[in-house]
C-alpha atoms as a PDB file:
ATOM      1  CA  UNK A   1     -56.431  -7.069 -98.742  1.00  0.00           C
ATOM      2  CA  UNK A   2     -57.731 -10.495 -99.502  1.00  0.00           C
ATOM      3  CA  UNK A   3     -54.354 -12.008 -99.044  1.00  0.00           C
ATOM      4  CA  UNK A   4     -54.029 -11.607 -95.221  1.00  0.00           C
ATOM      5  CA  UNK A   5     -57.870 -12.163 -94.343  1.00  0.00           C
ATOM      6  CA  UNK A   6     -57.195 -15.725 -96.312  1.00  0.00           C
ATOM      7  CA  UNK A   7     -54.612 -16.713 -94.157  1.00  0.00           C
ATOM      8  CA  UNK A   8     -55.837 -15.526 -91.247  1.00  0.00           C
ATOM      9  CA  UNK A   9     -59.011 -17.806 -91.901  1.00  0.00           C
ATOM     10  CA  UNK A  10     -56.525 -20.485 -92.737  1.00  0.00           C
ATOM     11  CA  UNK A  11     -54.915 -20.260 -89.482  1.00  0.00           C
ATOM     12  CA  UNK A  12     -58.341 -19.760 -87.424  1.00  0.00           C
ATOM     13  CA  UNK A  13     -59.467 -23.348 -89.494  1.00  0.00           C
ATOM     14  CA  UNK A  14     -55.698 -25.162 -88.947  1.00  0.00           C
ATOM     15  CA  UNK A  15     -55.992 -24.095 -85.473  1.00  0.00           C
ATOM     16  CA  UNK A  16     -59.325 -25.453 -84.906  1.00  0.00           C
ATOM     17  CA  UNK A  17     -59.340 -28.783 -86.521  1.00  0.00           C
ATOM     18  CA  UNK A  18     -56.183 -29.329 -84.707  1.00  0.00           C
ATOM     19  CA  UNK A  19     -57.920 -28.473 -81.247  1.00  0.00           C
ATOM     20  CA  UNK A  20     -60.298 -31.087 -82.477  1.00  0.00           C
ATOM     21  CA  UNK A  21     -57.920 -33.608 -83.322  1.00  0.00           C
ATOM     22  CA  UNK A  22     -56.021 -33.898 -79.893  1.00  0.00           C
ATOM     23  CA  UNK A  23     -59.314 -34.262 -78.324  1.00  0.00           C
ATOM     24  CA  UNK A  24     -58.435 -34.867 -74.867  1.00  0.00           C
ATOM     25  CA  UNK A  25     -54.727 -34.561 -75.261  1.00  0.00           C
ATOM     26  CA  UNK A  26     -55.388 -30.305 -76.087  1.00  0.00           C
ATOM     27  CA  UNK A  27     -54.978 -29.315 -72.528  1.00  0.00           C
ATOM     28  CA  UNK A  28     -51.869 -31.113 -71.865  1.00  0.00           C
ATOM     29  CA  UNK A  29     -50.141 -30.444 -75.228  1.00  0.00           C
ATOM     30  CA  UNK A  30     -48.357 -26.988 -74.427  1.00  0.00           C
ATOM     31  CA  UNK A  31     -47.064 -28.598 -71.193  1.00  0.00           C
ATOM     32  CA  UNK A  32     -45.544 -31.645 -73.364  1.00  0.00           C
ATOM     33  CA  UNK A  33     -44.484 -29.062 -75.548  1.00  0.00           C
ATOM     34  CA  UNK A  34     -42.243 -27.326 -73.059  1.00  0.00           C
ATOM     35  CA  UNK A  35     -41.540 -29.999 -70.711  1.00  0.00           C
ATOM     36  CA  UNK A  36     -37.653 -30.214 -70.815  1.00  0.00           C
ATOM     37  CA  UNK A  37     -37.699 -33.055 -68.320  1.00  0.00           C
ATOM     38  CA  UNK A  38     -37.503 -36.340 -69.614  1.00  0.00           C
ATOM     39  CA  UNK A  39     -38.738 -38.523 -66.698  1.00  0.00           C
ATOM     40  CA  UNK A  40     -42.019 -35.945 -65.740  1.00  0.00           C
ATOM     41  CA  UNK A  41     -42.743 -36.029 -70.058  1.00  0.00           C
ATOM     42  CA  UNK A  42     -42.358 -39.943 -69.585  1.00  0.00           C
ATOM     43  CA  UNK A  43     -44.639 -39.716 -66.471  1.00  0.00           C
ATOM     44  CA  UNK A  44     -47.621 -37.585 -68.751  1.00  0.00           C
ATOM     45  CA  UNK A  45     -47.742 -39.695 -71.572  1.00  0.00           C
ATOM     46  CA  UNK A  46     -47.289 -43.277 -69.596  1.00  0.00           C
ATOM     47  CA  UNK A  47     -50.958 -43.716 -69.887  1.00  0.00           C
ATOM     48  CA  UNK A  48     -51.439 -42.862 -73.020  1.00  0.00           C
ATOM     49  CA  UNK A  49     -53.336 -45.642 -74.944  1.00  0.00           C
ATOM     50  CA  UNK A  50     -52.489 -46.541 -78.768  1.00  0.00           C
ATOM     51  CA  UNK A  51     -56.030 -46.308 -80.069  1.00  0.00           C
ATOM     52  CA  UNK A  52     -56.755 -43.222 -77.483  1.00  0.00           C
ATOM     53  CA  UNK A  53     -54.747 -40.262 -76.451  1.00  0.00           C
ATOM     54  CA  UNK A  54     -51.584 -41.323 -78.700  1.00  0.00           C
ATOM     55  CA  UNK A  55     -53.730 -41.851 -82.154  1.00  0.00           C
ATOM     56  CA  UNK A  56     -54.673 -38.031 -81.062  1.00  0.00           C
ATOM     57  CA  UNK A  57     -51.688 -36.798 -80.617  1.00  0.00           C
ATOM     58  CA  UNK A  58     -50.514 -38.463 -83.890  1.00  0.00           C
ATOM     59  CA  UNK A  59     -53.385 -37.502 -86.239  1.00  0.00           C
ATOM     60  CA  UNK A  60     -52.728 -33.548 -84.903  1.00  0.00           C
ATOM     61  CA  UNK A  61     -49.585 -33.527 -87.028  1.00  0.00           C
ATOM     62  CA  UNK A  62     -51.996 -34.030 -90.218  1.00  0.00           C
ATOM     63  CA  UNK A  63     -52.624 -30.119 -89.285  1.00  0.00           C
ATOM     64  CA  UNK A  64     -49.910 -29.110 -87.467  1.00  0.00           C
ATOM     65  CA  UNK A  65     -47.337 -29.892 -90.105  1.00  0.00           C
ATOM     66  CA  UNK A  66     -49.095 -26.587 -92.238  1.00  0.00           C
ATOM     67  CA  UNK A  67     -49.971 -24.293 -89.211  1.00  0.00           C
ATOM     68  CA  UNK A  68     -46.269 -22.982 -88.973  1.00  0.00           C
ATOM     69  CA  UNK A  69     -46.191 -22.285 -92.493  1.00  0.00           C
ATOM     70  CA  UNK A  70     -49.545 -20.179 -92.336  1.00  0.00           C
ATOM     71  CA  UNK A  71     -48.955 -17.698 -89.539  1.00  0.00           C
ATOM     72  CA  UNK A  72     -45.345 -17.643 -90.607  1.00  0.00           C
ATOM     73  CA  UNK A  73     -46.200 -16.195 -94.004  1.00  0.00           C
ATOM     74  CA  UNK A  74     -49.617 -14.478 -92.541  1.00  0.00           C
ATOM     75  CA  UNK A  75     -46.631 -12.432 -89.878  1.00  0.00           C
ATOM     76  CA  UNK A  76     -44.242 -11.377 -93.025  1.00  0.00           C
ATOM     77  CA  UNK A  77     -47.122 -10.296 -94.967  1.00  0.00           C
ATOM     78  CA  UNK A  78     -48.903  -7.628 -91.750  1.00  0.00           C
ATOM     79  CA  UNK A  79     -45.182  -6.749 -91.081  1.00  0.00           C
ATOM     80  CA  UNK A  80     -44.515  -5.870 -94.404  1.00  0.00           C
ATOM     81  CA  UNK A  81     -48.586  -4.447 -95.067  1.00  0.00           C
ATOM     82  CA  UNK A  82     -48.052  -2.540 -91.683  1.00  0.00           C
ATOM     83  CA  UNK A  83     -44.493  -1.167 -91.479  1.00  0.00           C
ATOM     84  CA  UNK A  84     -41.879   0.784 -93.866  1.00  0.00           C
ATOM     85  CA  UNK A  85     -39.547  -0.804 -95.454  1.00  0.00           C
ATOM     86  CA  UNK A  86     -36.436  -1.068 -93.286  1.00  0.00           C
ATOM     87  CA  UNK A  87     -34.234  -2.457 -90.616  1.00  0.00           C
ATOM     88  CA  UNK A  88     -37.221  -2.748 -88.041  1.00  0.00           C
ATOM     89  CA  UNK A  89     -39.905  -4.723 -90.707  1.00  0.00           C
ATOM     90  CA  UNK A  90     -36.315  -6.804 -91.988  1.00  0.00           C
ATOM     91  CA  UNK A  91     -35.531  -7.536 -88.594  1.00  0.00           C
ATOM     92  CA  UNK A  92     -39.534  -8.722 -87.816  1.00  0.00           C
ATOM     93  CA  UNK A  93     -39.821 -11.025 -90.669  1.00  0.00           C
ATOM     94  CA  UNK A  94     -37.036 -12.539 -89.967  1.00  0.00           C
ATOM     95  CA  UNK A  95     -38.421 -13.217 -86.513  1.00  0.00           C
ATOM     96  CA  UNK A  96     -41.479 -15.108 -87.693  1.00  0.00           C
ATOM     97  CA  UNK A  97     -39.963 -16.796 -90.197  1.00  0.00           C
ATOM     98  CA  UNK A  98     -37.310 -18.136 -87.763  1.00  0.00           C
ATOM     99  CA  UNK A  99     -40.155 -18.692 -84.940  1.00  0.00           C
ATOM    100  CA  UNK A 100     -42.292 -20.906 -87.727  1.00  0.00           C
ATOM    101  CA  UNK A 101     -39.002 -23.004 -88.259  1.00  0.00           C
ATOM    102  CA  UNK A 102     -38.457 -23.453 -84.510  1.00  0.00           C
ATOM    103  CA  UNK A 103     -42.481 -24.579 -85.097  1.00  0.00           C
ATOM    104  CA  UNK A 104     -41.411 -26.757 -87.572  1.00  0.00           C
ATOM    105  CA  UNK A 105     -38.768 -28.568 -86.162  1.00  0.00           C
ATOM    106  CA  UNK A 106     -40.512 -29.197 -82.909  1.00  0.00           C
ATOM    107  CA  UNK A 107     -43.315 -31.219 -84.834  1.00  0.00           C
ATOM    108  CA  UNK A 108     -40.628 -33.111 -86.309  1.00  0.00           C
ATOM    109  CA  UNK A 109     -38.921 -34.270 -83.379  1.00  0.00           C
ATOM    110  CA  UNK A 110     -42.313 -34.937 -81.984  1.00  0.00           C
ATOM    111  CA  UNK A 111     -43.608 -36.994 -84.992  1.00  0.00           C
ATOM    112  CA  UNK A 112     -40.055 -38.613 -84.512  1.00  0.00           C
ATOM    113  CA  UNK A 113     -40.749 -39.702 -80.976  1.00  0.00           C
ATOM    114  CA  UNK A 114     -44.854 -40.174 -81.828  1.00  0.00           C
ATOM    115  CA  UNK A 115     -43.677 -43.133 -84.880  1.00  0.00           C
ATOM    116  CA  UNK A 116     -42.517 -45.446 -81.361  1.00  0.00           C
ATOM    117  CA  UNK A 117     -45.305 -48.003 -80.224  1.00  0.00           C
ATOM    118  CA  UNK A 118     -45.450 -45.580 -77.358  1.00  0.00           C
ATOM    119  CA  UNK A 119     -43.811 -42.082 -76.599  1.00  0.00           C
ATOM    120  CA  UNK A 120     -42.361 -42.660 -73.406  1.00  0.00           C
ATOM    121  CA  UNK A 121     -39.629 -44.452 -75.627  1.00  0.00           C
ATOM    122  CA  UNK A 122     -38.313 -41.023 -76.636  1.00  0.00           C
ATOM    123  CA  UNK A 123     -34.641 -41.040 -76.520  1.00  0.00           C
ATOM    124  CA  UNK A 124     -33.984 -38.238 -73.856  1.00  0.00           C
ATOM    125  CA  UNK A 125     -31.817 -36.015 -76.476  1.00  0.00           C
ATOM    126  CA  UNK A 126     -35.399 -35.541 -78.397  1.00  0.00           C
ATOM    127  CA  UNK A 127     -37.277 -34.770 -75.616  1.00  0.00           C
ATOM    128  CA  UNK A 128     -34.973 -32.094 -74.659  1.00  0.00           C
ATOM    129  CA  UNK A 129     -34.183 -30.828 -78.034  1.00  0.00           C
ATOM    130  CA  UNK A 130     -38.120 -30.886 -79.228  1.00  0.00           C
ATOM    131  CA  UNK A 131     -39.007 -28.667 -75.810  1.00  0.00           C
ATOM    132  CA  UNK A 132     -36.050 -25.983 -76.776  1.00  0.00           C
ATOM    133  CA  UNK A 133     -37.071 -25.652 -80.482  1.00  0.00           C
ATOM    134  CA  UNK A 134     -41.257 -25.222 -78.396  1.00  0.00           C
ATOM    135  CA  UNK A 135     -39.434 -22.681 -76.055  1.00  0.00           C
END
């Protein structure tokens, strides 16, 4: 019983320092996130300063980089505490584990494009490719 309520406080805490870290990037992230075009993502982030909202955005990956792996194993472990053994729990793990990669690879594509002196140099292929492996 300890297991789950660990990594559920290790999500809440991942989840909230990262909130904290984008500062006043957080309400725009999930919008970069999903944004598949690459002249309106371009047009959100042209602004963005390298000591302000960029140095957020960057520093979020500190956190970010674990968050998949915590409510990926926090989902296998309730599917598995809360279901029978079977095609249905099999089928659900699998799900979460393949949802934290998607996770995954999204930050990397976006740490990719956040290493530029700015991120409106993003090639176009990794703006699009970054927003399917968000969707």
């Amino acid at each position: 019983a300890a297991q789950p309520r660990r990594l559920f406080a290790a999500c809440c805490a991942t989840q909230a320092g990262i909130l904290l870290l984008l500062g006043p990037v957080g309400p725009d992230l999930l919008r970069l996130q999903l944004c598949f075009s690459p002249s309106r993502f371009r047009a959100a982030v042209a602004g963005w300063r390298p000591g302000g909202e960029l140095w957020h955005f960057r520093a979020h990956f500190l956190l970010d980089a674990w968050y998949p792996v915590l409510y990926g194993a926090l989902l296998v472990h309730r599917a598995a505490a809360l279901l029978p053994a079977g095609k249905i729990r099999r089928r659900l793990q699998a799900l979460a584990t393949f949802g934290a990669c998607c996770d995954i690879v999204e930050n990397a594509l976006h740490m990719h494009a956040a290493a530029a002196p700015s991120l409106d140099a993003a090639p176009d292929w990794l703006i699009v490719a970054a927003a399917a492996a968000a969707a």
